[in-house]
N, C-alpha and C. Protein backbone atom coordinates (compact mmCIF):
# COMPACT_ATOMS: atom_id res chain seq x y z
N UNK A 1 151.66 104.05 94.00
CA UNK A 1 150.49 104.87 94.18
C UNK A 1 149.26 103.98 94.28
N UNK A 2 148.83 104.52 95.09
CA UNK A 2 147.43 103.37 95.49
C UNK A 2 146.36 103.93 94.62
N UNK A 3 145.28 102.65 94.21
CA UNK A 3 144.11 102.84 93.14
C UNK A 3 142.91 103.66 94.36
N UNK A 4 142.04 104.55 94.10
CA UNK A 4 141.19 104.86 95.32
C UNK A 4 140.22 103.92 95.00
N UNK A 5 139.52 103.44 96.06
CA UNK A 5 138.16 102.57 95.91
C UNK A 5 137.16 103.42 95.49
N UNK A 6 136.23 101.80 94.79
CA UNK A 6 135.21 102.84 93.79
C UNK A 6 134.14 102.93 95.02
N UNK A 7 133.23 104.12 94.82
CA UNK A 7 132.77 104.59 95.85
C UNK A 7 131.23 103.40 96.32
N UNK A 8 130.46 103.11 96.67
CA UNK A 8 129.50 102.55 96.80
C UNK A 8 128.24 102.89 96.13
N UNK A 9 127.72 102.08 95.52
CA UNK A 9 126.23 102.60 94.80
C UNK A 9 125.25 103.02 95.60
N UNK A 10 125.03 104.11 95.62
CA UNK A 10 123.54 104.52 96.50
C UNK A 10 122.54 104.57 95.67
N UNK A 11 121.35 104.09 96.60
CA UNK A 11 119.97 104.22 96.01
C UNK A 11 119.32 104.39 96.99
N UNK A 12 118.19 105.15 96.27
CA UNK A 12 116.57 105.51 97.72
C UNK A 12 115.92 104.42 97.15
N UNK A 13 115.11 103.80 98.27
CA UNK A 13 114.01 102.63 97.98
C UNK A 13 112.93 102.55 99.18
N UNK A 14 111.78 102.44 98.65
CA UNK A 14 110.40 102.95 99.39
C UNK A 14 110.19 101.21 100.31
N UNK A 15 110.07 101.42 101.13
CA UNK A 15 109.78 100.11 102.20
C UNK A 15 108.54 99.13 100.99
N UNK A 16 108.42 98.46 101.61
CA UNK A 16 107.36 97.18 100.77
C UNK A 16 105.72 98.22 101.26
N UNK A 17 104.98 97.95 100.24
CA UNK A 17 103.28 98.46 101.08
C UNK A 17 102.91 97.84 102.61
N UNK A 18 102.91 98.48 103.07
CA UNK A 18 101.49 97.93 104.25
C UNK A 18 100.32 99.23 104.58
N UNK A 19 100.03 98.63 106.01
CA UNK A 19 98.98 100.09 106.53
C UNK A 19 99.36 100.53 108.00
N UNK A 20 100.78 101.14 107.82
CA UNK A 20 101.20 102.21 109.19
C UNK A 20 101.76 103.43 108.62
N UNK A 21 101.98 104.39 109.34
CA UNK A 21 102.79 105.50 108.66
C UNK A 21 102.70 105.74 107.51
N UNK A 22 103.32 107.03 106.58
CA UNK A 22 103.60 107.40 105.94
C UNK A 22 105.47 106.66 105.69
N UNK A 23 105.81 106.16 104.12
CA UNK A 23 106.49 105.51 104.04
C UNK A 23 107.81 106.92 104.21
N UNK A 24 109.27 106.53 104.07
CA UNK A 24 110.64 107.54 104.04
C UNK A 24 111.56 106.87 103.31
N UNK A 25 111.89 107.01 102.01
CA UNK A 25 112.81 106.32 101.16
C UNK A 25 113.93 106.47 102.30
N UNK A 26 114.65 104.96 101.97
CA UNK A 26 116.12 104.30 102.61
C UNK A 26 117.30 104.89 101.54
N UNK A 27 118.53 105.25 102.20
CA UNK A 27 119.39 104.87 101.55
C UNK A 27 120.01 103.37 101.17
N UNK A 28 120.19 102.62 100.18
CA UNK A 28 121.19 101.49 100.19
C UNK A 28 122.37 101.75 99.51
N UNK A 29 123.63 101.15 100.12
CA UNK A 29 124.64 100.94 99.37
C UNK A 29 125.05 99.07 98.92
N UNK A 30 123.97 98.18 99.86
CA UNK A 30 124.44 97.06 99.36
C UNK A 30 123.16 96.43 99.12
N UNK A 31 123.02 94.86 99.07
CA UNK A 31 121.99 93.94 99.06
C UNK A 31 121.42 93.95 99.85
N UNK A 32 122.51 93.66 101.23
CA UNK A 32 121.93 93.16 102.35
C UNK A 32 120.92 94.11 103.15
N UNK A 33 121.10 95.88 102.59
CA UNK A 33 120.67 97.06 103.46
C UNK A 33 119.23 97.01 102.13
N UNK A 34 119.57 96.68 101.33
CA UNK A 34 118.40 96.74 100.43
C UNK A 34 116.94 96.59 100.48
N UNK A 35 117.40 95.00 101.11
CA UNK A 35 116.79 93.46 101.65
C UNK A 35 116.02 93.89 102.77
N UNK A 36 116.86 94.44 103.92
CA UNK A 36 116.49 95.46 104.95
C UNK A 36 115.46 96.51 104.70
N UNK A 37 116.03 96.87 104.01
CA UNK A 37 114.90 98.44 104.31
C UNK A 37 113.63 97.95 103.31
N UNK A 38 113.24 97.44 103.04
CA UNK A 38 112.20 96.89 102.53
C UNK A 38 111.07 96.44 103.35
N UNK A 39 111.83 96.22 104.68
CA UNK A 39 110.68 95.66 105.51
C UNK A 39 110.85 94.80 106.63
N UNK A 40 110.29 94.03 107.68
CA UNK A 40 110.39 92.91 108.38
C UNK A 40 111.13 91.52 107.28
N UNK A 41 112.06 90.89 107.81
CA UNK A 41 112.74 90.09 107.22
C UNK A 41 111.27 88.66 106.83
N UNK A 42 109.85 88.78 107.47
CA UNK A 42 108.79 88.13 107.67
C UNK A 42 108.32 88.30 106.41
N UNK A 43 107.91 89.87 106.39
CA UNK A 43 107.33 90.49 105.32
C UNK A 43 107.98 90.29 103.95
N UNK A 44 108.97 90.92 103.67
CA UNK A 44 110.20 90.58 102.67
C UNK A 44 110.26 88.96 102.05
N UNK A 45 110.45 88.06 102.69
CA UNK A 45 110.51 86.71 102.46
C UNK A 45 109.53 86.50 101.83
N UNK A 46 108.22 87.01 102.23
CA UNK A 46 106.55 86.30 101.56
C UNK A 46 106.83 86.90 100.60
N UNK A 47 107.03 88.49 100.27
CA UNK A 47 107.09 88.91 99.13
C UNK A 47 107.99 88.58 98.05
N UNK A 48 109.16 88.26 98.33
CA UNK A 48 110.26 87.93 97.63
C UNK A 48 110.14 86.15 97.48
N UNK A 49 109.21 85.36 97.91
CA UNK A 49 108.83 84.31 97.59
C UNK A 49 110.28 83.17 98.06
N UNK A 50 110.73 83.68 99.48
CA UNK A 50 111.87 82.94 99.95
C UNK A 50 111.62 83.05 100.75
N UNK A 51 112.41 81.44 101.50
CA UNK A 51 112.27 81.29 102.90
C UNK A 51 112.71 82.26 104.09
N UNK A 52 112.65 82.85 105.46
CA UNK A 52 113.26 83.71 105.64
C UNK A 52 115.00 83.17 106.12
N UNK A 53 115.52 81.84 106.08
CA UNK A 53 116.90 81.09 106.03
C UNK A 53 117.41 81.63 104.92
N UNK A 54 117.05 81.83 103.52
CA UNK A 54 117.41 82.00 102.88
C UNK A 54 117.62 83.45 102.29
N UNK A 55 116.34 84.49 102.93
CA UNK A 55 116.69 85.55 102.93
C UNK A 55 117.49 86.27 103.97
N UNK A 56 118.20 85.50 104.56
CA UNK A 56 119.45 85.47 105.82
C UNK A 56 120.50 85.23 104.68
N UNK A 57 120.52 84.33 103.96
CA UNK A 57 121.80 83.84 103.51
C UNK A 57 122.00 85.23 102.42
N UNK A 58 121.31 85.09 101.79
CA UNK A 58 121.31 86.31 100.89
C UNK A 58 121.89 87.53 101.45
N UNK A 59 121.35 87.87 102.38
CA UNK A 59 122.29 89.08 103.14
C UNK A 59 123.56 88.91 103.59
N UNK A 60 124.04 87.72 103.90
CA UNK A 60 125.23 87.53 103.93
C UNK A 60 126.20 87.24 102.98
N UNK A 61 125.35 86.59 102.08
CA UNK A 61 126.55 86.20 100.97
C UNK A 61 125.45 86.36 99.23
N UNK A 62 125.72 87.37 98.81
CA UNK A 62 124.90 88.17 97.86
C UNK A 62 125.60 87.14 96.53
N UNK A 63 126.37 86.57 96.97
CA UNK A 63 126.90 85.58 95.70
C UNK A 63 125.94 84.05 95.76
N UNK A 64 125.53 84.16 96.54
CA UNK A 64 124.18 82.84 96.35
C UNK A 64 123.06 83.06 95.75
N UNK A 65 122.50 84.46 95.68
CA UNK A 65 121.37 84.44 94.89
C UNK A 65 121.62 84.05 93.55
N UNK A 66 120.19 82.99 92.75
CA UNK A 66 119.98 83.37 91.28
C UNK A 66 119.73 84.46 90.66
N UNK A 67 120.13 84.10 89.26
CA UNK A 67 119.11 85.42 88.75
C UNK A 67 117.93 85.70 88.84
N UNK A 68 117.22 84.63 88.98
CA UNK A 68 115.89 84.41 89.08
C UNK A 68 115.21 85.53 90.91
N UNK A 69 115.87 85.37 91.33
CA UNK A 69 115.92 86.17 92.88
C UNK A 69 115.89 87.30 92.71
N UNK A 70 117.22 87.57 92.23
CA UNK A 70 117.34 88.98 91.97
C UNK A 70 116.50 89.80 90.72
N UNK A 71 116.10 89.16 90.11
CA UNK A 71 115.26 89.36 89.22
C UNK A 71 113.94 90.17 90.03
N UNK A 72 113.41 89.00 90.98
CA UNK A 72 111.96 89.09 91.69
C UNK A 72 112.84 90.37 92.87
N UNK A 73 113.83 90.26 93.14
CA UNK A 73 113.76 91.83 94.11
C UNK A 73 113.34 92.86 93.43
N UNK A 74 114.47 92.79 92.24
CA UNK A 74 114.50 94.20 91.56
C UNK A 74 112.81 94.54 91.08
N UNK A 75 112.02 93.68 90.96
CA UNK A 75 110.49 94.17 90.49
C UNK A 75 109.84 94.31 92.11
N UNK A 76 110.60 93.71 93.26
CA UNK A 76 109.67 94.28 94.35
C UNK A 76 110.07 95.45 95.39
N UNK A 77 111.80 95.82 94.88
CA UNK A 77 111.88 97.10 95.07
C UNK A 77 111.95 97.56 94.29
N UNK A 78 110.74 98.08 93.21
CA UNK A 78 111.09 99.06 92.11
C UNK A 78 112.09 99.40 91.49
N UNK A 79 113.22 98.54 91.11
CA UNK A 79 114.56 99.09 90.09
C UNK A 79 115.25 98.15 89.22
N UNK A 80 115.90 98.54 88.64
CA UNK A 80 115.90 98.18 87.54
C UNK A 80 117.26 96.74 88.00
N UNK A 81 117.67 95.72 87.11
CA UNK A 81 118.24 94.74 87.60
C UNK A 81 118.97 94.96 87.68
N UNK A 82 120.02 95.65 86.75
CA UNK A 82 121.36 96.60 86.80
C UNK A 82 121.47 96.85 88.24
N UNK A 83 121.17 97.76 88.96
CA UNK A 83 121.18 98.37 89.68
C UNK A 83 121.27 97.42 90.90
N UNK A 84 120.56 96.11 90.61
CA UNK A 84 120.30 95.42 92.17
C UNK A 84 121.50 94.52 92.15
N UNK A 85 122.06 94.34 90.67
CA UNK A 85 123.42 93.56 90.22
C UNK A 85 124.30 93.93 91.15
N UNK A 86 124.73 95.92 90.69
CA UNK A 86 125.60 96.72 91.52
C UNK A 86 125.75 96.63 92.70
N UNK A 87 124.70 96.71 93.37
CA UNK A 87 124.58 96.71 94.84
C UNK A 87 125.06 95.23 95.58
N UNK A 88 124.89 94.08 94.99
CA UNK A 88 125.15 92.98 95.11
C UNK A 88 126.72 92.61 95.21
N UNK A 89 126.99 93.49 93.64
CA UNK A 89 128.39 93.42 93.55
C UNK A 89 129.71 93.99 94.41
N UNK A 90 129.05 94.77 94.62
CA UNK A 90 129.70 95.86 96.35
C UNK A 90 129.65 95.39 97.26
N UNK A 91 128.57 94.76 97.57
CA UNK A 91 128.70 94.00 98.80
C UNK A 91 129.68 92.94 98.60
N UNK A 92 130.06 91.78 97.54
CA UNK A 92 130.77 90.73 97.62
C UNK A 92 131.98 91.38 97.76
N UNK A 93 132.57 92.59 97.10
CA UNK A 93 133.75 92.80 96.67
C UNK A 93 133.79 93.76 97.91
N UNK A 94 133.11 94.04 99.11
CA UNK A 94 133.71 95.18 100.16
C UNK A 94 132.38 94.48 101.41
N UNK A 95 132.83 93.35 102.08
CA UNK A 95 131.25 93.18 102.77
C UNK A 95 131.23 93.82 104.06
N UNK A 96 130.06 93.16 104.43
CA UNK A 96 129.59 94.51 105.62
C UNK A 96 128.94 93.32 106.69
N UNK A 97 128.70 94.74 107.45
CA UNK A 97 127.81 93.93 108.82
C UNK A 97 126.39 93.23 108.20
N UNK A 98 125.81 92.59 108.70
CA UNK A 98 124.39 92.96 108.34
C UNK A 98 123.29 93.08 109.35
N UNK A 99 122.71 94.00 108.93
CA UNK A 99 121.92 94.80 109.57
C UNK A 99 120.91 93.60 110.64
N UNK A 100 120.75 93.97 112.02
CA UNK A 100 120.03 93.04 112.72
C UNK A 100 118.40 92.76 112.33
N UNK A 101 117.84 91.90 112.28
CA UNK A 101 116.10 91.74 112.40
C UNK A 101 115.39 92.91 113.28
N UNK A 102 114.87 94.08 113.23
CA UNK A 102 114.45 94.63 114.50
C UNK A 102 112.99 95.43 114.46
N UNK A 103 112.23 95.61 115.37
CA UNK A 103 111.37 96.23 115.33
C UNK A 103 111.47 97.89 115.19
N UNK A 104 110.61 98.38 114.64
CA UNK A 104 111.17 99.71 114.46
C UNK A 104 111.90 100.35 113.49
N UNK A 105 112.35 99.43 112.24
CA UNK A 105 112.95 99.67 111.15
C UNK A 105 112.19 100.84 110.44
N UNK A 106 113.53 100.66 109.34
CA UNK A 106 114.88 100.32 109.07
C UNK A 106 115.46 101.51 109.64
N UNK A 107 116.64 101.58 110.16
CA UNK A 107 117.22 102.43 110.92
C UNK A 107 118.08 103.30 109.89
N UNK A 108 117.71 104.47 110.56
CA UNK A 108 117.92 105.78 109.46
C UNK A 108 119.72 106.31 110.17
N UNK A 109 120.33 106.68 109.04
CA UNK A 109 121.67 107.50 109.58
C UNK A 109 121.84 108.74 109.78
């Protein structure tokens, strides 16, 4: 009898501040969509105080960040560290595409 997989952590998370639009909480189920919906990979990097190489790597491989990283996400998307752990942890243990650089973000389902 097969174990069912555990389901993916969802969370809503409000894009980073600027001055366009009215913001639309994202769904995430991983790091890398996290990372994403936060903003321009430009924007994100200054805020998250990383290069944007490195906020590439991070989306790909959520097992390179410090704590220290994930620390500074979880206070610049509003949640708690737990939570940015989870999402991290889903991604290593089930990974995914990651989402392209694009204008017009973050793309809604």
């Amino acid at each position: 009898m097969k174990t069912p997989k555990p389901a993916p952590p969802t969370i809503q998370v409000m894009p980073l501040e600027r001055e366009q639009p009215p913001k639309v909480a994202v769904t995430c189920r991983s790091l890398a969509e996290l990372i994403h919906s936060l903003g321009t990979r430009k924007e994100v990097s200054e805020a998250w105080k990383v290069v944007p190489r490195t906020l590439a790597l991070r989306m790909q491989k959520p097992e390179t960040a410090t704590l220290e990283e994930l620390q500074r996400l979880a206070v610049l998307a509003k949640l708690d560290l737990p939570t940015v752990f989870e999402l991290a942890y889903y991604q290593m243990q089930h990974p995914v595409a990651i989402p392209t650089p694009q204008l017009g973000r973050p793309r809604q389902h």
